[in-house]
N, C-alpha and C. Protein backbone atom coordinates (compact mmCIF):
# COMPACT_ATOMS: atom_id res chain seq x y z
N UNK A 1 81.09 69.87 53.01
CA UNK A 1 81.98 69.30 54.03
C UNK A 1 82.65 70.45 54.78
N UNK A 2 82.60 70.30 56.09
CA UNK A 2 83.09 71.51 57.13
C UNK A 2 84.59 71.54 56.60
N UNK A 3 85.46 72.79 56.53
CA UNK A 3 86.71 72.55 56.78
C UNK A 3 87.52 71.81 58.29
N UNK A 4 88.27 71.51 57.81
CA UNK A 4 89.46 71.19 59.11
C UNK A 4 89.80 71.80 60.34
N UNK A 5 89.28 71.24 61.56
CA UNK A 5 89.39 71.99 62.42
C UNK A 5 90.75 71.94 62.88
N UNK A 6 91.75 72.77 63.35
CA UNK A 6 92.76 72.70 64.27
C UNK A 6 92.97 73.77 65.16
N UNK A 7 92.81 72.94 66.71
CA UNK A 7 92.52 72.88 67.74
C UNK A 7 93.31 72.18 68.82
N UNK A 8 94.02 73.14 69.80
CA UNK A 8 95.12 72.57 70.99
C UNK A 8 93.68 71.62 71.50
N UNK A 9 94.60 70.89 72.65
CA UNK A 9 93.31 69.68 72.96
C UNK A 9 93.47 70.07 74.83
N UNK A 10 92.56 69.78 75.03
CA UNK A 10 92.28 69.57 76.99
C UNK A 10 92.84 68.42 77.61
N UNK A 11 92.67 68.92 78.94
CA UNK A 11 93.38 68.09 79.88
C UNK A 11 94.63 66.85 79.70
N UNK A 12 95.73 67.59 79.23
CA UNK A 12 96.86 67.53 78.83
C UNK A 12 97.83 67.69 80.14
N UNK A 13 97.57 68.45 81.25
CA UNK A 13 98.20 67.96 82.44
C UNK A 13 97.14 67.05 83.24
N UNK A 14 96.27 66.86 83.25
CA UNK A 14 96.09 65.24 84.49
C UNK A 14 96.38 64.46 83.89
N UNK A 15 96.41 62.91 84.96
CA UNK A 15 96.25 61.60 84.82
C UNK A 15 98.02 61.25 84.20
N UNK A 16 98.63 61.90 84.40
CA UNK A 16 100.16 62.02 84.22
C UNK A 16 100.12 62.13 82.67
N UNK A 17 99.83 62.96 81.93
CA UNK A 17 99.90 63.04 80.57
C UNK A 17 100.59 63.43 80.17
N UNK A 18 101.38 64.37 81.08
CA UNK A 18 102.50 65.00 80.64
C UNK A 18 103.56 64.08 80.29
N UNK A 19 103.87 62.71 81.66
CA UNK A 19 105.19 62.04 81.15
C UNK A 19 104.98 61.32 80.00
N UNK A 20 103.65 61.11 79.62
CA UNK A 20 103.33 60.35 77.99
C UNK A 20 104.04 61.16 77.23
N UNK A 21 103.40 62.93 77.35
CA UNK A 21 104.20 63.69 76.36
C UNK A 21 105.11 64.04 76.02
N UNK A 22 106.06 63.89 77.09
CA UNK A 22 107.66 63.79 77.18
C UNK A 22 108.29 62.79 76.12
N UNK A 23 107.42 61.40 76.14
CA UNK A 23 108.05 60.44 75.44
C UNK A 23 107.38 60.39 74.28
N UNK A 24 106.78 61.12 73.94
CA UNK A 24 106.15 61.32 72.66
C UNK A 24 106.45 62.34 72.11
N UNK A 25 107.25 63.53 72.69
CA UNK A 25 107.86 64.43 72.24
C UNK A 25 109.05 64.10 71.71
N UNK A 26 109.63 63.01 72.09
CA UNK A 26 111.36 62.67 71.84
C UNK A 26 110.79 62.07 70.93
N UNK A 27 109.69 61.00 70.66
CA UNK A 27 109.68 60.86 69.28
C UNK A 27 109.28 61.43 67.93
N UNK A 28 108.47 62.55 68.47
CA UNK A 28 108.19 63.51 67.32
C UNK A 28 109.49 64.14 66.79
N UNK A 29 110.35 64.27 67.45
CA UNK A 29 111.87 65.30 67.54
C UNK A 29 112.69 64.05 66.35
N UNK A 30 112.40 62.75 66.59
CA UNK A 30 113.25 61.81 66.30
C UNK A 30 112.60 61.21 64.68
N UNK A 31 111.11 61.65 64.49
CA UNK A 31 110.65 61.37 63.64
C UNK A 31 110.95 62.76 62.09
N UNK A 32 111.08 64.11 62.86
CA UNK A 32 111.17 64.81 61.93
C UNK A 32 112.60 65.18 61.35
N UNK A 33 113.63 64.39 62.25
CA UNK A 33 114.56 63.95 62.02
C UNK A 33 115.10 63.03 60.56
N UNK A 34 113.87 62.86 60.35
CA UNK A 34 113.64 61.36 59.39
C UNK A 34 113.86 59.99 60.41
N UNK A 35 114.01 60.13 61.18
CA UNK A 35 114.40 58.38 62.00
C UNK A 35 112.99 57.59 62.88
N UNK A 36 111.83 57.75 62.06
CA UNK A 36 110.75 57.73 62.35
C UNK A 36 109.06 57.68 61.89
N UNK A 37 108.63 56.96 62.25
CA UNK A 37 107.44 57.60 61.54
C UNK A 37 106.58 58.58 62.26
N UNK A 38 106.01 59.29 61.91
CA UNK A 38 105.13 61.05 62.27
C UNK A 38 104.74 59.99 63.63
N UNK A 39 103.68 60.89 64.24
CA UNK A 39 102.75 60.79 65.26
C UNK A 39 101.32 60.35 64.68
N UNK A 40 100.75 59.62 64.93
CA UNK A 40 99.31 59.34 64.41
C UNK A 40 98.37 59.44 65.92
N UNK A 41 97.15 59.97 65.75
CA UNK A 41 96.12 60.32 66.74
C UNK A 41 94.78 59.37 65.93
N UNK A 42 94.08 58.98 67.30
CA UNK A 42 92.49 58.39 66.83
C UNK A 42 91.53 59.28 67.75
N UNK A 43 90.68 59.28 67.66
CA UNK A 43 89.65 60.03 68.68
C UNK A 43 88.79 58.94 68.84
N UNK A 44 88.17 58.52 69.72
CA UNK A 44 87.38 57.63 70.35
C UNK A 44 86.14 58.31 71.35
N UNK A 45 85.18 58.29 71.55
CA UNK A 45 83.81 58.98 72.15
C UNK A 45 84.19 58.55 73.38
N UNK A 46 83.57 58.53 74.41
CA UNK A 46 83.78 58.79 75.64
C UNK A 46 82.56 59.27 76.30
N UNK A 47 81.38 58.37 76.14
CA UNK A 47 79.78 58.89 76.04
C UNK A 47 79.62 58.97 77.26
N UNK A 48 80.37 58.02 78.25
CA UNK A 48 80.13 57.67 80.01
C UNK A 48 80.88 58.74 80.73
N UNK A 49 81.67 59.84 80.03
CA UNK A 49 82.49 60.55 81.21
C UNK A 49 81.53 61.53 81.96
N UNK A 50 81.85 61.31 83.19
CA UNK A 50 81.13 61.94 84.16
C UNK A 50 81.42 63.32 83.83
N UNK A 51 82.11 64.05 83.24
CA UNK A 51 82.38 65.89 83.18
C UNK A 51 81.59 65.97 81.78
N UNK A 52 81.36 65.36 81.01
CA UNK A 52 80.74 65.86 79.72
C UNK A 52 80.72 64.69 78.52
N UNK A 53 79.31 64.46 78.38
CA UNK A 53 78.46 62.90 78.10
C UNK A 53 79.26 63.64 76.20
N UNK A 54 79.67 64.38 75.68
CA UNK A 54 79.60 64.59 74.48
C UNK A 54 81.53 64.69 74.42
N UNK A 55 82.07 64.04 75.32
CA UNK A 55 83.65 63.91 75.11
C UNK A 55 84.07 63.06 74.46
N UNK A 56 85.55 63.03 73.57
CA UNK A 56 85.92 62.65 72.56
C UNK A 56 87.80 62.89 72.96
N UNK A 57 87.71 61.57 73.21
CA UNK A 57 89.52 61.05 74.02
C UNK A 57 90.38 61.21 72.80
N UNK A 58 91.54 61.85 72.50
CA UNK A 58 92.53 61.93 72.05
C UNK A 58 93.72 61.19 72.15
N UNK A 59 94.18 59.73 71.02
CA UNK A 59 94.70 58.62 71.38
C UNK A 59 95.75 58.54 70.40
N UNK A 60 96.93 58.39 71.09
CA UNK A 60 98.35 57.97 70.29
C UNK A 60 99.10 56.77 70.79
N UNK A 61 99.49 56.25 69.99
CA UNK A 61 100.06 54.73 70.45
C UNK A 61 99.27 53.91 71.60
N UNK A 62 97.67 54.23 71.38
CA UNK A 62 96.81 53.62 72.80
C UNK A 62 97.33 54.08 74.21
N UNK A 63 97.80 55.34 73.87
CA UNK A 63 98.08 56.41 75.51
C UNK A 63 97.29 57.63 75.10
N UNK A 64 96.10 57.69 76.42
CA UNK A 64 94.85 58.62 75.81
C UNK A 64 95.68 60.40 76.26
N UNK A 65 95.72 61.26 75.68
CA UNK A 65 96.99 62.36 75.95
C UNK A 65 95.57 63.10 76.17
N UNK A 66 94.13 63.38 76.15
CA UNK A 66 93.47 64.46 76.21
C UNK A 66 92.52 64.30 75.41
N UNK A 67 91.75 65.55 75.43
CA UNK A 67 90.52 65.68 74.86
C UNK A 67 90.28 66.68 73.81
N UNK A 68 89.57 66.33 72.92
CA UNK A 68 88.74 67.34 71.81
C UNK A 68 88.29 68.66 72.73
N UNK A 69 88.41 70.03 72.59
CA UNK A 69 87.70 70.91 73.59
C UNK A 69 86.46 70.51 73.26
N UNK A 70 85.71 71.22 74.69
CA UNK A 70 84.54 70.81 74.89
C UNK A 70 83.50 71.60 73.58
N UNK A 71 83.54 72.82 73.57
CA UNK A 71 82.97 73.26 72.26
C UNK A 71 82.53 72.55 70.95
N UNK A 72 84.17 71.93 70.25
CA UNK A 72 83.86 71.35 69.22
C UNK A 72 83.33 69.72 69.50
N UNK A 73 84.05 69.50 70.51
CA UNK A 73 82.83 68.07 70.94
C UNK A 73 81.50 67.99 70.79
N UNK A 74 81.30 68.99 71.29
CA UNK A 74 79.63 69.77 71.18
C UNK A 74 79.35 69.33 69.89
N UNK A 75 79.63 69.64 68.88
CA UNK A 75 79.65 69.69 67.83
C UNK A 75 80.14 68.45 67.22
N UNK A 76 81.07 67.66 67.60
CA UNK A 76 81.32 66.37 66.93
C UNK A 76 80.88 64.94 67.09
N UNK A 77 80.39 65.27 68.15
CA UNK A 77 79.99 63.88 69.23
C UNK A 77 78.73 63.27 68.20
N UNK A 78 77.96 64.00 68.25
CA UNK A 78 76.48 63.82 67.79
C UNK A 78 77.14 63.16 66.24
N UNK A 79 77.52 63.49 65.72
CA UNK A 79 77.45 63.20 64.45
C UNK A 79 78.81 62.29 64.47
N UNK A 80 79.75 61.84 65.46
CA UNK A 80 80.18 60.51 65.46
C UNK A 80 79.10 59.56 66.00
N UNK A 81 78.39 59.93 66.82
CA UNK A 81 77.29 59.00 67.26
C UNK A 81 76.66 58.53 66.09
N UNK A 82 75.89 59.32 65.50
CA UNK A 82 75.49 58.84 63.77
C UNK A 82 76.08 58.00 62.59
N UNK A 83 77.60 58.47 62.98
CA UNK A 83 78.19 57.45 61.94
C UNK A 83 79.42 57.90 60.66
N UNK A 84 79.39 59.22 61.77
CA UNK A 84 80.41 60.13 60.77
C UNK A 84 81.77 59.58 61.08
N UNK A 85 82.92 59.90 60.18
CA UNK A 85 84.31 59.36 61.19
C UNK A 85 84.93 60.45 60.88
N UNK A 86 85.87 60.91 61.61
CA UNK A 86 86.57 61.86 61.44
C UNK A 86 88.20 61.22 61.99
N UNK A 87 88.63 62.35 60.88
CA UNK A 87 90.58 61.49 61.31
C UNK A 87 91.16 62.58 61.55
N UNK A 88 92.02 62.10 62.46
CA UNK A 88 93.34 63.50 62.55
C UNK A 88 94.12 63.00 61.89
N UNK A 89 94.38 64.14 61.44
CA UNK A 89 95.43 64.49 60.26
C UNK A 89 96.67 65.07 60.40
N UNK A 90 96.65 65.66 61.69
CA UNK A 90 98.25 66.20 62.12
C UNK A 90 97.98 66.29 63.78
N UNK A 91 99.20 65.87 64.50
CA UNK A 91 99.55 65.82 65.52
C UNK A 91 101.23 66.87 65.84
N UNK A 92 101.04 67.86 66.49
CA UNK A 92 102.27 68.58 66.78
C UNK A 92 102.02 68.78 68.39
N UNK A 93 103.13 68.38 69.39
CA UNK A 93 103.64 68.88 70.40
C UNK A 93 104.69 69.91 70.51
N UNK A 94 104.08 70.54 71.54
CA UNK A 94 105.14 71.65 71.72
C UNK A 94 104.81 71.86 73.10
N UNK A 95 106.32 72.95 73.61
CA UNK A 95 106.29 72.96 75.13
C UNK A 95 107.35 72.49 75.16
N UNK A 96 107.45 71.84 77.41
CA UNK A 96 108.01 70.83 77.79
C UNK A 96 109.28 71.77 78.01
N UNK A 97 109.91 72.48 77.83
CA UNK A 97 111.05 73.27 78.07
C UNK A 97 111.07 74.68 79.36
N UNK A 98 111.79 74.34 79.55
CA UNK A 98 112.05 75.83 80.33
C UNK A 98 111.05 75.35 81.47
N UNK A 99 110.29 74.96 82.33
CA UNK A 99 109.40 74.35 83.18
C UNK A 99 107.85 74.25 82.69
N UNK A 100 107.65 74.58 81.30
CA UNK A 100 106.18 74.50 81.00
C UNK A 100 106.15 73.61 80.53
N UNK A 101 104.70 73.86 80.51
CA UNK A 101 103.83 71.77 80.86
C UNK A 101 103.93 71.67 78.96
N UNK A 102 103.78 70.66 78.34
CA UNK A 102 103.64 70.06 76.81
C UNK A 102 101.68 70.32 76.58
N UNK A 103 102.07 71.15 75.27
CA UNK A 103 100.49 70.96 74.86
C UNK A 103 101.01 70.80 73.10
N UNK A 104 99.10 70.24 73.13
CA UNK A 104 99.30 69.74 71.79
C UNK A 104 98.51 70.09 71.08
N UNK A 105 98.29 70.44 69.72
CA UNK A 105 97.78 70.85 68.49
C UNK A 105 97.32 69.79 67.56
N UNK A 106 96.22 69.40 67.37
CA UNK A 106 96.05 68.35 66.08
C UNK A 106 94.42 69.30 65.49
N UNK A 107 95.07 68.84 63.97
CA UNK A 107 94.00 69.14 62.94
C UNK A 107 93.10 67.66 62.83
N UNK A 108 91.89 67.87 62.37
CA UNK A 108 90.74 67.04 62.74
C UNK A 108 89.62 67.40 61.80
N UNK A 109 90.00 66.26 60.67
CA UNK A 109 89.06 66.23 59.63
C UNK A 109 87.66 64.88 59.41
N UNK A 110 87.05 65.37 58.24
CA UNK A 110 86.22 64.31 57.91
C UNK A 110 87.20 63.36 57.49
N UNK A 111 86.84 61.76 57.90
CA UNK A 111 87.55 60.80 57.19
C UNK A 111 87.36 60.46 56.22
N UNK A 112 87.93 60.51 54.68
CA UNK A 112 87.67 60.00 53.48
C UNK A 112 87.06 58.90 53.29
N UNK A 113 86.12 58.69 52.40
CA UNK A 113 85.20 57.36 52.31
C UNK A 113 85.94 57.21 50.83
N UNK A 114 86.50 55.44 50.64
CA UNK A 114 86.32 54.65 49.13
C UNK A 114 85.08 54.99 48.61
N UNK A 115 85.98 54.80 47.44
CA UNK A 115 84.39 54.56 46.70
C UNK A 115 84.37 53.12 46.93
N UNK A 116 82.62 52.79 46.70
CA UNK A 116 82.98 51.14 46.96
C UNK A 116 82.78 51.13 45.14
């Protein structure tokens, strides 16, 4: 089993992602606070995007914040196509201060299988 990748994610300023991250930053701030629960991320394929047939959307509370880089997409797509799942496992924002834009960091593992 590959180790854990962690990896800032793409296109984190279009499509207004930033004001998602604003409000997803106040709740990360509010969650490590204890007054909260963490951040949870899904990745979802994205086989039709016109910039790159092997993209993989980066999804929190069903607001898509960005993408897997294209590299490890390369690399992950194919084998979510097959039937692999993979989970993120940590979501951290940072940024957003002083006039710079919010980027984000998530680790991105194999998803544990039950035993049946």
């Amino acid at each position: 089993m590959p180790a854990p990748y962690m990896v800032k994610i793409a296109g984190v300023t279009f499509e207004g992602r930033q004001e998602i991250l604003s409000g997803l930053f106040d709740a990360q701030e509010s969650s490590a606070q204890g007054h909260g629960p963490m951040l949870a991320a899904t990745l979802e394929r994205e086989p039709q995007n016109q910039f790159d047939s092997n993209a993989i959307k980066v999804v929190v509370d069903g607001k898509h914040i960005g993408y897997v880089p294209k590299y490890l997409a390369a690399k992950l797509a194919p084998r979510m196509d097959a039937g692999e799942a993979y989970a993120v496992t940590s979501v951290e924002i940072g940024g957003g201060s002083d006039g710079y834009s919010y980027g984000v960091t998530i680790t991105i593992d194999v998803a544990t299988r039950e035993a049946v």
